[in-house]
PDB file of N, CA and C in Angstrom:
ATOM      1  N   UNK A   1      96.546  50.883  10.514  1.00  0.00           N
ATOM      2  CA  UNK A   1      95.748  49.883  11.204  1.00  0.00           C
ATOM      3  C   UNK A   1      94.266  50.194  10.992  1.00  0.00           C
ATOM      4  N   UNK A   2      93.490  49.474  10.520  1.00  0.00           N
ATOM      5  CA  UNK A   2      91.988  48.919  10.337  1.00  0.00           C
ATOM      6  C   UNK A   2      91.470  49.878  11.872  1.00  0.00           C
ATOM      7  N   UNK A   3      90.545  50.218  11.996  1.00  0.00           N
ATOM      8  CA  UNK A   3      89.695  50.509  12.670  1.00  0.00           C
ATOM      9  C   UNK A   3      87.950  49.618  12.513  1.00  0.00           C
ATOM     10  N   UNK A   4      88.230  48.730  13.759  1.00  0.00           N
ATOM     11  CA  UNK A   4      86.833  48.195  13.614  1.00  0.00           C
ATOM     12  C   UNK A   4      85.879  48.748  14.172  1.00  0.00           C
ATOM     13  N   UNK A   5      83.983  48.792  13.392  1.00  0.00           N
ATOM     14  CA  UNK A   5      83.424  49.426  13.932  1.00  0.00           C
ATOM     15  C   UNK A   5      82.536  48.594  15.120  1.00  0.00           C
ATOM     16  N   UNK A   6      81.928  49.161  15.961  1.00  0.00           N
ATOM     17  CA  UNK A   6      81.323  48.713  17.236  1.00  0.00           C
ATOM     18  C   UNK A   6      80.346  48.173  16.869  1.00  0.00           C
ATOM     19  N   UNK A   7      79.960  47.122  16.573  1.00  0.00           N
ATOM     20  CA  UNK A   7      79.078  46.301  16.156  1.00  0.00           C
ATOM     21  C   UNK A   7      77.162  46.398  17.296  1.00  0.00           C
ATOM     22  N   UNK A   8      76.465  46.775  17.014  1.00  0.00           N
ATOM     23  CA  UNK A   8      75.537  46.778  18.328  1.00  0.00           C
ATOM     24  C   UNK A   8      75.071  45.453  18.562  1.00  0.00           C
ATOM     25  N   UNK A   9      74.344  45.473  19.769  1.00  0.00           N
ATOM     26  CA  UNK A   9      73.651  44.028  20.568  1.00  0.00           C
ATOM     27  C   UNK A   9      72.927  43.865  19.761  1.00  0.00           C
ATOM     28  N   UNK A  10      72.864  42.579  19.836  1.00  0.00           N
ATOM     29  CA  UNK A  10      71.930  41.461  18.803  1.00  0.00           C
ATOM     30  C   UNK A  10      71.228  39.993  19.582  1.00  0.00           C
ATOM     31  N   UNK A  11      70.382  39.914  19.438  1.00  0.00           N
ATOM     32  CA  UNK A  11      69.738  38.746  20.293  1.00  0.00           C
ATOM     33  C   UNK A  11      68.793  38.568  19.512  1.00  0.00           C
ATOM     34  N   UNK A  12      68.747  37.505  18.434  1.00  0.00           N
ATOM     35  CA  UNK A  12      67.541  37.264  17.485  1.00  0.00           C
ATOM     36  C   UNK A  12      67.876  35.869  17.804  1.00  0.00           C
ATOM     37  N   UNK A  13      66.658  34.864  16.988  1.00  0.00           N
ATOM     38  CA  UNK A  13      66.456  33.618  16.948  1.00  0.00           C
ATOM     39  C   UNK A  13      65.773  33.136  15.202  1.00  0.00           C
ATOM     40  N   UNK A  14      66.424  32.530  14.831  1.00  0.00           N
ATOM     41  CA  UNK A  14      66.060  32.362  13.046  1.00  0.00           C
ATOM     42  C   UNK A  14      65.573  31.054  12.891  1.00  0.00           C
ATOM     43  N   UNK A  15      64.495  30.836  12.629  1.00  0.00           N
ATOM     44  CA  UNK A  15      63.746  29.252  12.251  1.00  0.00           C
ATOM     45  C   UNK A  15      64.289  29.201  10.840  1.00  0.00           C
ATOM     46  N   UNK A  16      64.804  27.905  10.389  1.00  0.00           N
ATOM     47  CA  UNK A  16      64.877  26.904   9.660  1.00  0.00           C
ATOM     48  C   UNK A  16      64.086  26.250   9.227  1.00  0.00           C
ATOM     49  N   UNK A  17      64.180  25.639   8.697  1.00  0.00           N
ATOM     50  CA  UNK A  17      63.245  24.024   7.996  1.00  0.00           C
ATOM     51  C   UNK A  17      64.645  22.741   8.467  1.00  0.00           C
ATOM     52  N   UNK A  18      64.031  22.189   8.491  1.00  0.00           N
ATOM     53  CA  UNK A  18      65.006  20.830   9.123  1.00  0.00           C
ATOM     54  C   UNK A  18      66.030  20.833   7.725  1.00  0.00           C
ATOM     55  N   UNK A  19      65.448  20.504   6.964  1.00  0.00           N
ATOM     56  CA  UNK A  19      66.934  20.298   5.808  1.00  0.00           C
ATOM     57  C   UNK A  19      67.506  20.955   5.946  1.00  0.00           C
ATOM     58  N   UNK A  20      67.483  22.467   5.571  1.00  0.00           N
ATOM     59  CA  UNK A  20      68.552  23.807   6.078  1.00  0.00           C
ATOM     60  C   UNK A  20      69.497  23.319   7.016  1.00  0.00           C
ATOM     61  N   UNK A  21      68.922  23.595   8.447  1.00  0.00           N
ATOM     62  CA  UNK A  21      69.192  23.225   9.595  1.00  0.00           C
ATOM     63  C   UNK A  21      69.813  21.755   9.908  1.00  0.00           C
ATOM     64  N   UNK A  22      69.848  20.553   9.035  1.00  0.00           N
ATOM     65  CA  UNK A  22      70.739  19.411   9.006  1.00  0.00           C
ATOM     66  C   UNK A  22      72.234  20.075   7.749  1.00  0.00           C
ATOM     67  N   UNK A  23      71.758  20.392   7.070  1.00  0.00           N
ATOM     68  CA  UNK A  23      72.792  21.217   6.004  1.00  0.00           C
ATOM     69  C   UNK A  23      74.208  22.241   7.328  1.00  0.00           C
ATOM     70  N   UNK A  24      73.260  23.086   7.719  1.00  0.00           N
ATOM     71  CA  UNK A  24      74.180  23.657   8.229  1.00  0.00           C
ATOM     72  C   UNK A  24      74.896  23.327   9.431  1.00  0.00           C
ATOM     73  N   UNK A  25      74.589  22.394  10.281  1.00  0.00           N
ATOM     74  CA  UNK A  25      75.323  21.370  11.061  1.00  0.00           C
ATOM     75  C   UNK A  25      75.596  20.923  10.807  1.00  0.00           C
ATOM     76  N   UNK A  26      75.765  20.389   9.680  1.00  0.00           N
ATOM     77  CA  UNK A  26      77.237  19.386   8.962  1.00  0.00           C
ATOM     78  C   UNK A  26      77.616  19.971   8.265  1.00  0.00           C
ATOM     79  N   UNK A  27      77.985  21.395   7.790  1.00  0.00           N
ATOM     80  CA  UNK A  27      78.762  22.075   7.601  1.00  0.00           C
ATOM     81  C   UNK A  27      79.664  22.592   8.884  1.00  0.00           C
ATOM     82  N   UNK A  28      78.880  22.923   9.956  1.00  0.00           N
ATOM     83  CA  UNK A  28      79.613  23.499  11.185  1.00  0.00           C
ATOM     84  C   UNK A  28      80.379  22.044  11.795  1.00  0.00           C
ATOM     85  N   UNK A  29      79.895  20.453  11.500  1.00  0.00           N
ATOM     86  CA  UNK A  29      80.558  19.623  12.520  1.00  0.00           C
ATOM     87  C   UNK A  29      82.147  19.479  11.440  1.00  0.00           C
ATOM     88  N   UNK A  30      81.490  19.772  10.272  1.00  0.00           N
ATOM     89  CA  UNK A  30      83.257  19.747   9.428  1.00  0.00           C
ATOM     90  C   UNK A  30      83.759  20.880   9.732  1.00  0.00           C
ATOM     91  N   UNK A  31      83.611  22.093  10.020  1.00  0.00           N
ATOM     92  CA  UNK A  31      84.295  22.532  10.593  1.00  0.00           C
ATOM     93  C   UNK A  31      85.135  22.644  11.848  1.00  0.00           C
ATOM     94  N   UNK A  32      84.258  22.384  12.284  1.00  0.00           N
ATOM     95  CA  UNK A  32      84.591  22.012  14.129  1.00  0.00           C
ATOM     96  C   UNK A  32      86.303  20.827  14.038  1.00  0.00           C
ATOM     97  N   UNK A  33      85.605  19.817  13.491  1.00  0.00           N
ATOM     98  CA  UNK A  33      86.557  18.503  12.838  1.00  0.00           C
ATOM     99  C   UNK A  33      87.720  18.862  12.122  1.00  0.00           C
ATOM    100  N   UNK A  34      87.926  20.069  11.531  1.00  0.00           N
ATOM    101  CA  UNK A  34      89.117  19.835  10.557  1.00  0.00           C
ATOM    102  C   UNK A  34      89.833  21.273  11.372  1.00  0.00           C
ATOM    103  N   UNK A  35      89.448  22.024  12.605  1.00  0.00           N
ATOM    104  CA  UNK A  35      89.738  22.851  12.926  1.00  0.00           C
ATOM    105  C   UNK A  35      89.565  24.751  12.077  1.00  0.00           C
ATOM    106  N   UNK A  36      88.622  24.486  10.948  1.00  0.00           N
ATOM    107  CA  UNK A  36      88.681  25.457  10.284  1.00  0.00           C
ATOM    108  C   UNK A  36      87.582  26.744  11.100  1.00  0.00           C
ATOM    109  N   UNK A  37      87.560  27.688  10.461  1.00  0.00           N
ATOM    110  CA  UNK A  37      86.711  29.163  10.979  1.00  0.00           C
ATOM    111  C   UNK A  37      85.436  28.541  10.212  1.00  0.00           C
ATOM    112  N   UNK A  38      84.398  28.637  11.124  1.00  0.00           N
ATOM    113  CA  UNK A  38      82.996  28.339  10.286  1.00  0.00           C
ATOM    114  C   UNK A  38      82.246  29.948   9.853  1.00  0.00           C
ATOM    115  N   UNK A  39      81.578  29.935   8.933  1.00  0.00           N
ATOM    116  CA  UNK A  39      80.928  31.387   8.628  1.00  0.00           C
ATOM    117  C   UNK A  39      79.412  30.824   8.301  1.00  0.00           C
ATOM    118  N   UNK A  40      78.538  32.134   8.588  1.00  0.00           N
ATOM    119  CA  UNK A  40      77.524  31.356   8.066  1.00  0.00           C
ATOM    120  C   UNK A  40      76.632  32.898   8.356  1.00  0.00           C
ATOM    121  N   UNK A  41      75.495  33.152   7.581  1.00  0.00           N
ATOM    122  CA  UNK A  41      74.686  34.124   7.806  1.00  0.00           C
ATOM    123  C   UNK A  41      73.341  34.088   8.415  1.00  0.00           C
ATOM    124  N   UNK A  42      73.237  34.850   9.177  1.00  0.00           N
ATOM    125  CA  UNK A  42      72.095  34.733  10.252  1.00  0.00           C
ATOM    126  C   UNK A  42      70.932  36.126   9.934  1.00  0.00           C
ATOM    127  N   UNK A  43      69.633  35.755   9.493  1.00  0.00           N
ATOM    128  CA  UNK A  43      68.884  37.063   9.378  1.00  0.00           C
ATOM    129  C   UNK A  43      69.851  38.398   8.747  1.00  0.00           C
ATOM    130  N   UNK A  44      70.324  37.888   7.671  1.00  0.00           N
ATOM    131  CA  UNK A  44      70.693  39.377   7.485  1.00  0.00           C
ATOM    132  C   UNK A  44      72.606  39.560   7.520  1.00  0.00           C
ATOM    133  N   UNK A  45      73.213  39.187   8.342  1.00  0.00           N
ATOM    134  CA  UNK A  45      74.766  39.274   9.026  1.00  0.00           C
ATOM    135  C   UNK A  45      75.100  38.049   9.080  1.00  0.00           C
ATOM    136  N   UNK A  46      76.024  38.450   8.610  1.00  0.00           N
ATOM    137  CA  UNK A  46      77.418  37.328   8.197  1.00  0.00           C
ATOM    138  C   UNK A  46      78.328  37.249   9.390  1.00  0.00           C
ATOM    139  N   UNK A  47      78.129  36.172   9.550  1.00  0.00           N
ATOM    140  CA  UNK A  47      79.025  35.773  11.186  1.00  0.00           C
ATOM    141  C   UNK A  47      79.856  34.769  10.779  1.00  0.00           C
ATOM    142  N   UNK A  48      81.210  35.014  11.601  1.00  0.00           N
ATOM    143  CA  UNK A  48      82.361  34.257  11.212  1.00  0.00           C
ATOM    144  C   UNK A  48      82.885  33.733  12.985  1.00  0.00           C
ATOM    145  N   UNK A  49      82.743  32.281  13.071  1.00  0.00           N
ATOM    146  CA  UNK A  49      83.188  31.472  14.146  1.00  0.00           C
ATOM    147  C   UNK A  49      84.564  30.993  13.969  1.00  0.00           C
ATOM    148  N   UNK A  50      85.607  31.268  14.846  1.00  0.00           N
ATOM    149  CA  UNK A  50      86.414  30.928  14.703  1.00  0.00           C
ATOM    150  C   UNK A  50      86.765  29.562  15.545  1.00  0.00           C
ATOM    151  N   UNK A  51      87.989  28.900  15.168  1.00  0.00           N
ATOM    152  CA  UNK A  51      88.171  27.453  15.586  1.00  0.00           C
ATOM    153  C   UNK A  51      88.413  27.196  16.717  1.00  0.00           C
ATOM    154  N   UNK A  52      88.368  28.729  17.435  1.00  0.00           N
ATOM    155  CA  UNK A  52      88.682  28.296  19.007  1.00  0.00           C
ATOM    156  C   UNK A  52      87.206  28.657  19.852  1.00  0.00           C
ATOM    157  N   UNK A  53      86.384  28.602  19.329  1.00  0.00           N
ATOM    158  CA  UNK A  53      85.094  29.497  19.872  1.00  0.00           C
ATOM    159  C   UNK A  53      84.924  28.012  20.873  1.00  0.00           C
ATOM    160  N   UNK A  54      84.258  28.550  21.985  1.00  0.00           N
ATOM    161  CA  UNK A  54      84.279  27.575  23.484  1.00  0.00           C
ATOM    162  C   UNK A  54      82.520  27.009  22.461  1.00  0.00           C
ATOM    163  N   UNK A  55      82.450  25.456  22.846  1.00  0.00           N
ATOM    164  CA  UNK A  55      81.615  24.784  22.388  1.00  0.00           C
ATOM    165  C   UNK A  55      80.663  24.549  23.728  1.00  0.00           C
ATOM    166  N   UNK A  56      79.622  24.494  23.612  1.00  0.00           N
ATOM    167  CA  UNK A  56      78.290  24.194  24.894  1.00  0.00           C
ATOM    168  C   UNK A  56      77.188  23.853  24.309  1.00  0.00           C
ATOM    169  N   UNK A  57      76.291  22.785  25.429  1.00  0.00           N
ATOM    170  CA  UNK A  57      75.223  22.835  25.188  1.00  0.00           C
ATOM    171  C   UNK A  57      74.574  23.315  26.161  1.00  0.00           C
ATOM    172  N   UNK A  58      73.235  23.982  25.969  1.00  0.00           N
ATOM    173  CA  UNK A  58      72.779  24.083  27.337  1.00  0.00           C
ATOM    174  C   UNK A  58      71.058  23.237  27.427  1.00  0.00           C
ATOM    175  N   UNK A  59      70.541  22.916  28.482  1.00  0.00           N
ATOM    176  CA  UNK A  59      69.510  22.772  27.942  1.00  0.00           C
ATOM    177  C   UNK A  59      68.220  23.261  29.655  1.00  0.00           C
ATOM    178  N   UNK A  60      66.912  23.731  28.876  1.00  0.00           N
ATOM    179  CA  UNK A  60      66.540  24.133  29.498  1.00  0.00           C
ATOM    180  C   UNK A  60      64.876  24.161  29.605  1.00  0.00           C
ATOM    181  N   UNK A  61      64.360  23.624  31.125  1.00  0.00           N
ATOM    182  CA  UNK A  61      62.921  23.408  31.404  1.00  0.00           C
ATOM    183  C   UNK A  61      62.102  24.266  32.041  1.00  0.00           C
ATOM    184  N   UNK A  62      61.149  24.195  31.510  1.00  0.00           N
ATOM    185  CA  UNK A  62      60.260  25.373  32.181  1.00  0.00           C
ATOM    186  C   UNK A  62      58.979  24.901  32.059  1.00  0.00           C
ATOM    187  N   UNK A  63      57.723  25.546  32.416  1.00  0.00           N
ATOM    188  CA  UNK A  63      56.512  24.748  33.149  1.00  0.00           C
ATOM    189  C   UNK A  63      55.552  24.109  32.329  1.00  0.00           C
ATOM    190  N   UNK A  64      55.952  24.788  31.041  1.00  0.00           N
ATOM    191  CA  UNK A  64      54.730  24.335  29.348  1.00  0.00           C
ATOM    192  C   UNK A  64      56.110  23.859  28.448  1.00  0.00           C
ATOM    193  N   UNK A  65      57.090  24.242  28.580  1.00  0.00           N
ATOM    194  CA  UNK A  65      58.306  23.743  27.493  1.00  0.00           C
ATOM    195  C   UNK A  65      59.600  23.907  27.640  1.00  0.00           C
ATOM    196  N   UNK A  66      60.521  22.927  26.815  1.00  0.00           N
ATOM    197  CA  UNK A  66      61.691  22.819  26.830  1.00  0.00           C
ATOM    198  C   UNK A  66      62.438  22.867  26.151  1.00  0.00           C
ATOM    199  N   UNK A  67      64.404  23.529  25.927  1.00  0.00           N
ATOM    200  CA  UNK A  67      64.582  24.147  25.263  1.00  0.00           C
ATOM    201  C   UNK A  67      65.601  23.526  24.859  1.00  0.00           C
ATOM    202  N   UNK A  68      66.977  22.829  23.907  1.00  0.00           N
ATOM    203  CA  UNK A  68      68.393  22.719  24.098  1.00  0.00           C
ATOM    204  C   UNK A  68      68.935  23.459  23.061  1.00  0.00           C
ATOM    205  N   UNK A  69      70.139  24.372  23.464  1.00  0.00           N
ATOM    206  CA  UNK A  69      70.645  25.126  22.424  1.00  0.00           C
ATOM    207  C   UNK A  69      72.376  24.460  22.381  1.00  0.00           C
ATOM    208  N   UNK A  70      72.754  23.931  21.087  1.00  0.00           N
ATOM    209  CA  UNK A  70      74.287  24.144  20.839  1.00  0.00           C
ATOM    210  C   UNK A  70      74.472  25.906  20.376  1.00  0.00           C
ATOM    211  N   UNK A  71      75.655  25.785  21.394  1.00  0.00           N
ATOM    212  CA  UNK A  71      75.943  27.230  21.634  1.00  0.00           C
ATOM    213  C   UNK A  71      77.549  27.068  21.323  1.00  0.00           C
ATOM    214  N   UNK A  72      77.842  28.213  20.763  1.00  0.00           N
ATOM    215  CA  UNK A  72      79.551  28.739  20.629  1.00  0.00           C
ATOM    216  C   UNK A  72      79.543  29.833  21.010  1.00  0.00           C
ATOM    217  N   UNK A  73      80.734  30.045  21.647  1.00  0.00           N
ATOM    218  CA  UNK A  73      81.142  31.079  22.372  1.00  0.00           C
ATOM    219  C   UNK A  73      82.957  31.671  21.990  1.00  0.00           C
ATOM    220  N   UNK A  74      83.168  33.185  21.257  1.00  0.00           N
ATOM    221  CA  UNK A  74      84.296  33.494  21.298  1.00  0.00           C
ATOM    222  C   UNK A  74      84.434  35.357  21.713  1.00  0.00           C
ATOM    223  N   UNK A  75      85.473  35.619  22.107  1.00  0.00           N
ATOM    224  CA  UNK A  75      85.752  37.087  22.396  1.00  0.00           C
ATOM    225  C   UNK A  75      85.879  37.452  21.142  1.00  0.00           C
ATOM    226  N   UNK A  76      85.580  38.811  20.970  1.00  0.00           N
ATOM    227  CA  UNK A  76      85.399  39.754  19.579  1.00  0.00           C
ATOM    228  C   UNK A  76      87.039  40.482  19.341  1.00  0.00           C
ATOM    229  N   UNK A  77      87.379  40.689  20.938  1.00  0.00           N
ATOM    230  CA  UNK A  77      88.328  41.792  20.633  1.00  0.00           C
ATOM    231  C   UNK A  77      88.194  42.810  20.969  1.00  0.00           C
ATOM    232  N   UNK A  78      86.983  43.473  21.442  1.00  0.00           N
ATOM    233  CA  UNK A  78      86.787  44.557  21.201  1.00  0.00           C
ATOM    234  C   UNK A  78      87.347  45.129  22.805  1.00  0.00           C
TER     235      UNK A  78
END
C-alpha cells in the first residue's frame, strides 16, 4: 500500500487574465456536467477535483469592497 505524503497548508490566490480564467471554467463546467474529476494547476501544484467535491458560492461585503468566490469543497482522506 502507497503511503501518502502530508501535504502542508496552502492558502494562495492566483490572478488570471479573463481569457485564461473563461478557458478554465468551461473546462471545469464540462466537467462538473459529464461528472468527470477536474485537474488543473494552481501556482505551481497540480490539483485534482473530484466529481463529488461539494459545489458553493459564497459571496462577500465589506466597507471599500466586494468579493464572490465559486468554491469546491472535497475530503483528502487524510
Amino acid at each position: 500500500m502507497a503511503i501518502r505524503k502530508k501535504k502542508p497548508k496552502r492558502d494562495i490566490e492566483k490572478n488570471y487574465p479573463a481569457k485564461q480564467f473563461v478557458t478554465k471554467l468551461r473546462r471545469l463546467a464540462d466537467c462538473i456536467e459529464q461528472g468527470k474529476r477536474f485537474r488543473i494547476q494552481i501556482a505551481g501544484e497540480r490539483i485534482s477535483i473530484p466529481p463529488t467535491a461539494i459545489i458553493n458560492i459564497e459571496h462577500e461585503r465589506g466597507l471599500s469592497d466586494e468579493e464572490v468566490e465559486f468554491q469546491l469543497k472535497w475530503r483528502t482522506g487524510h
